[in-house]
C-alpha atoms as a PDB file:
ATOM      1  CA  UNK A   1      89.331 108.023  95.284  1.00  0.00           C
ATOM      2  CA  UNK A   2      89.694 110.888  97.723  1.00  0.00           C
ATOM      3  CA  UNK A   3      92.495 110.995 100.368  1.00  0.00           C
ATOM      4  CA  UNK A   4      91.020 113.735 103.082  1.00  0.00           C
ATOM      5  CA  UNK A   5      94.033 115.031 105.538  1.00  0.00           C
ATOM      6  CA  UNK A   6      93.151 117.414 108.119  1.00  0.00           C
ATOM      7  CA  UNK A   7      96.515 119.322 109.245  1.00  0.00           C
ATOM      8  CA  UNK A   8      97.070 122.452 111.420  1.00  0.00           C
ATOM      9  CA  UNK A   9      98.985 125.234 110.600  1.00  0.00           C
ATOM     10  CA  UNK A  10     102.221 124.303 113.544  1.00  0.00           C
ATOM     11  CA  UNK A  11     102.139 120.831 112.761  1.00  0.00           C
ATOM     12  CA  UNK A  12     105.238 119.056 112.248  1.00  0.00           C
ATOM     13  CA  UNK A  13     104.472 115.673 111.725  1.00  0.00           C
ATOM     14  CA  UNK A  14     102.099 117.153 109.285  1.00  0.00           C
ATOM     15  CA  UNK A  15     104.704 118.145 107.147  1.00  0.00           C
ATOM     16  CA  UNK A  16     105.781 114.737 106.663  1.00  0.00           C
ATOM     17  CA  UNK A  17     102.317 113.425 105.875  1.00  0.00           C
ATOM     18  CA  UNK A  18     102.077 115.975 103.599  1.00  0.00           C
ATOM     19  CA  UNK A  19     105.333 115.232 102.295  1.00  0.00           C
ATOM     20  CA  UNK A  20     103.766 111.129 101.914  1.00  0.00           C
ATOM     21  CA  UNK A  21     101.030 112.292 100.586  1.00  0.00           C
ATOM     22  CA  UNK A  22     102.777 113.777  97.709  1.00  0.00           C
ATOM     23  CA  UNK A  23     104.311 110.744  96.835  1.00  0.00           C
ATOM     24  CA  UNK A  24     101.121 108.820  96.675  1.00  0.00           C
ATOM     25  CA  UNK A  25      99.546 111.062  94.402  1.00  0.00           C
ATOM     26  CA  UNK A  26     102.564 110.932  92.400  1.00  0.00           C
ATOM     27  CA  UNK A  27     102.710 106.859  92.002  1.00  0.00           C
ATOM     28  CA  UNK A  28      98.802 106.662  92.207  1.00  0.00           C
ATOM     29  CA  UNK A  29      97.001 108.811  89.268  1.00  0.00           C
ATOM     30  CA  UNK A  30      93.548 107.899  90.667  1.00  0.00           C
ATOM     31  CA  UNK A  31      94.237 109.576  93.841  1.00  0.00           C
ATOM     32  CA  UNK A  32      93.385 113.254  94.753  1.00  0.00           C
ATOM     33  CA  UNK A  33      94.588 114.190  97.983  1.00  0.00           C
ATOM     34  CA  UNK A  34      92.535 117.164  99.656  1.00  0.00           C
ATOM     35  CA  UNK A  35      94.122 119.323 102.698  1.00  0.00           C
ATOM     36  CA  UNK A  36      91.960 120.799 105.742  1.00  0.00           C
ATOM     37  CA  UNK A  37      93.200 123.096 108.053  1.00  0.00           C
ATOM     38  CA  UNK A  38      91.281 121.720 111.434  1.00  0.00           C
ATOM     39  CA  UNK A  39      91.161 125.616 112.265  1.00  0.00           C
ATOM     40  CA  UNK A  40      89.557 126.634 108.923  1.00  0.00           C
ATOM     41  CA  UNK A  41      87.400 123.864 108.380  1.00  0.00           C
ATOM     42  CA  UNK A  42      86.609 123.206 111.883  1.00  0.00           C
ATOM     43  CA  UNK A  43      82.681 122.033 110.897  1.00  0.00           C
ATOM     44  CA  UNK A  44      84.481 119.495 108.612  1.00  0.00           C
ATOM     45  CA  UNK A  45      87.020 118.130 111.126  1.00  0.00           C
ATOM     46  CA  UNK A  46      83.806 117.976 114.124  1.00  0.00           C
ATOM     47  CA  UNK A  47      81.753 116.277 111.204  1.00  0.00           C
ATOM     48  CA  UNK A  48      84.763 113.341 110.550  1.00  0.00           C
ATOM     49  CA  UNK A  49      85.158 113.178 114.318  1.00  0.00           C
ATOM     50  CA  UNK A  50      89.195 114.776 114.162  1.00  0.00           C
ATOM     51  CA  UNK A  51      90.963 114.945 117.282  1.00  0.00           C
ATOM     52  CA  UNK A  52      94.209 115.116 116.184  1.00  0.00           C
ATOM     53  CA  UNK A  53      96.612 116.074 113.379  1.00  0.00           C
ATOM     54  CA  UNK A  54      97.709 114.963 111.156  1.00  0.00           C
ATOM     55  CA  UNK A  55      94.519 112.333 110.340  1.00  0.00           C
ATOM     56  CA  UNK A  56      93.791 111.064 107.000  1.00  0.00           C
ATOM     57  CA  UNK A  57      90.875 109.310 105.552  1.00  0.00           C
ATOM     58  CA  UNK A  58      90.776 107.579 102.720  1.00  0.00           C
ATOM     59  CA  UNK A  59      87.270 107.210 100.996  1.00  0.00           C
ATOM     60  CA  UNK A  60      86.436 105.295  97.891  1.00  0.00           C
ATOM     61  CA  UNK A  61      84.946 106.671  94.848  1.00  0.00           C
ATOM     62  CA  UNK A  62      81.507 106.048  96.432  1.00  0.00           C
ATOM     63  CA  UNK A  63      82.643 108.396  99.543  1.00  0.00           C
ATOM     64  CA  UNK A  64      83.005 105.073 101.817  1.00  0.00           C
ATOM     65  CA  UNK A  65      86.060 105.331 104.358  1.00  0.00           C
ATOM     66  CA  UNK A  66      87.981 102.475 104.031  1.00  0.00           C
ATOM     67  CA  UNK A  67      91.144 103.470 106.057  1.00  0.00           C
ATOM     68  CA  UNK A  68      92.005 106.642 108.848  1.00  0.00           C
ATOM     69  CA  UNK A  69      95.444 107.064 110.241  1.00  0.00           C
ATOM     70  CA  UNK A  70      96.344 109.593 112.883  1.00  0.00           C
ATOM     71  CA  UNK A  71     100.028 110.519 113.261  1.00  0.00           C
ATOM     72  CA  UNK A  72     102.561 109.932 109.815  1.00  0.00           C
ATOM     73  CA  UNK A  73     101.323 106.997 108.035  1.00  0.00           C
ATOM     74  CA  UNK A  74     104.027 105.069 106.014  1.00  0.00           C
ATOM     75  CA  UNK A  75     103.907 105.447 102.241  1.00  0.00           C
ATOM     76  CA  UNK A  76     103.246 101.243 102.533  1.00  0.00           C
ATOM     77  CA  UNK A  77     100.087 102.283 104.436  1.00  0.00           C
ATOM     78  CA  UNK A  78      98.831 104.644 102.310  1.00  0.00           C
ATOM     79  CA  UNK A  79      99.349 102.510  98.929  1.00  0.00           C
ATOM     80  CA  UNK A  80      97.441  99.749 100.625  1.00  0.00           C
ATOM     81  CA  UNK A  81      94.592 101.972 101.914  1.00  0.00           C
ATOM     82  CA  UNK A  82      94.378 103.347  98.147  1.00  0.00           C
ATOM     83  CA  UNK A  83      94.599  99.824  96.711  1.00  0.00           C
ATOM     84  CA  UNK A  84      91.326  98.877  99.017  1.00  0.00           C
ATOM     85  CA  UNK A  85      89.368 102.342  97.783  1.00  0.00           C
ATOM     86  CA  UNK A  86      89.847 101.064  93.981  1.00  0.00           C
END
């Protein structure tokens, strides 16, 4: 399972996702969180429809999405989304 978060480089609140994020991968060993700066991978953000940071996606290990959260999710949120992609 793949946890996609697009951030920007003066993000605050993306700093705290971030900081979620870590956690998750921490209590969920199945879990590889991958970071995109919107301004660096601006095709990729377009592509996944991004409007604003932070956003994650979580996709499955087929590549489905099966959650997106703009703004700081909760760790709660997260470990549900990554109990749906298992």
């Amino acid at each position: 399972m793949e946890l996609i978060f697009f951030s920007s480089a003066f993000c605050e609140p993306c700093l705290q996702t971030r900081s979620v994020l870590a956690e998750v991968e921490r209590l969920v060993p199945a879990a590889t969180v991958r970071e995109l700066d919107v301004a660096h991978d601006n095709a990729a953000a377009e592509e996944a429809g991004i409007r604003n940071t932070p956003t994650i996606i979580v996709q499955n290990a087929a590549g489905d999405e099966v959650f997106r959260a703009t703004g700081v999710p909760t760790l709660a949120q997260v470990l549900a989304a990554t109990a749906k992609a298992l």
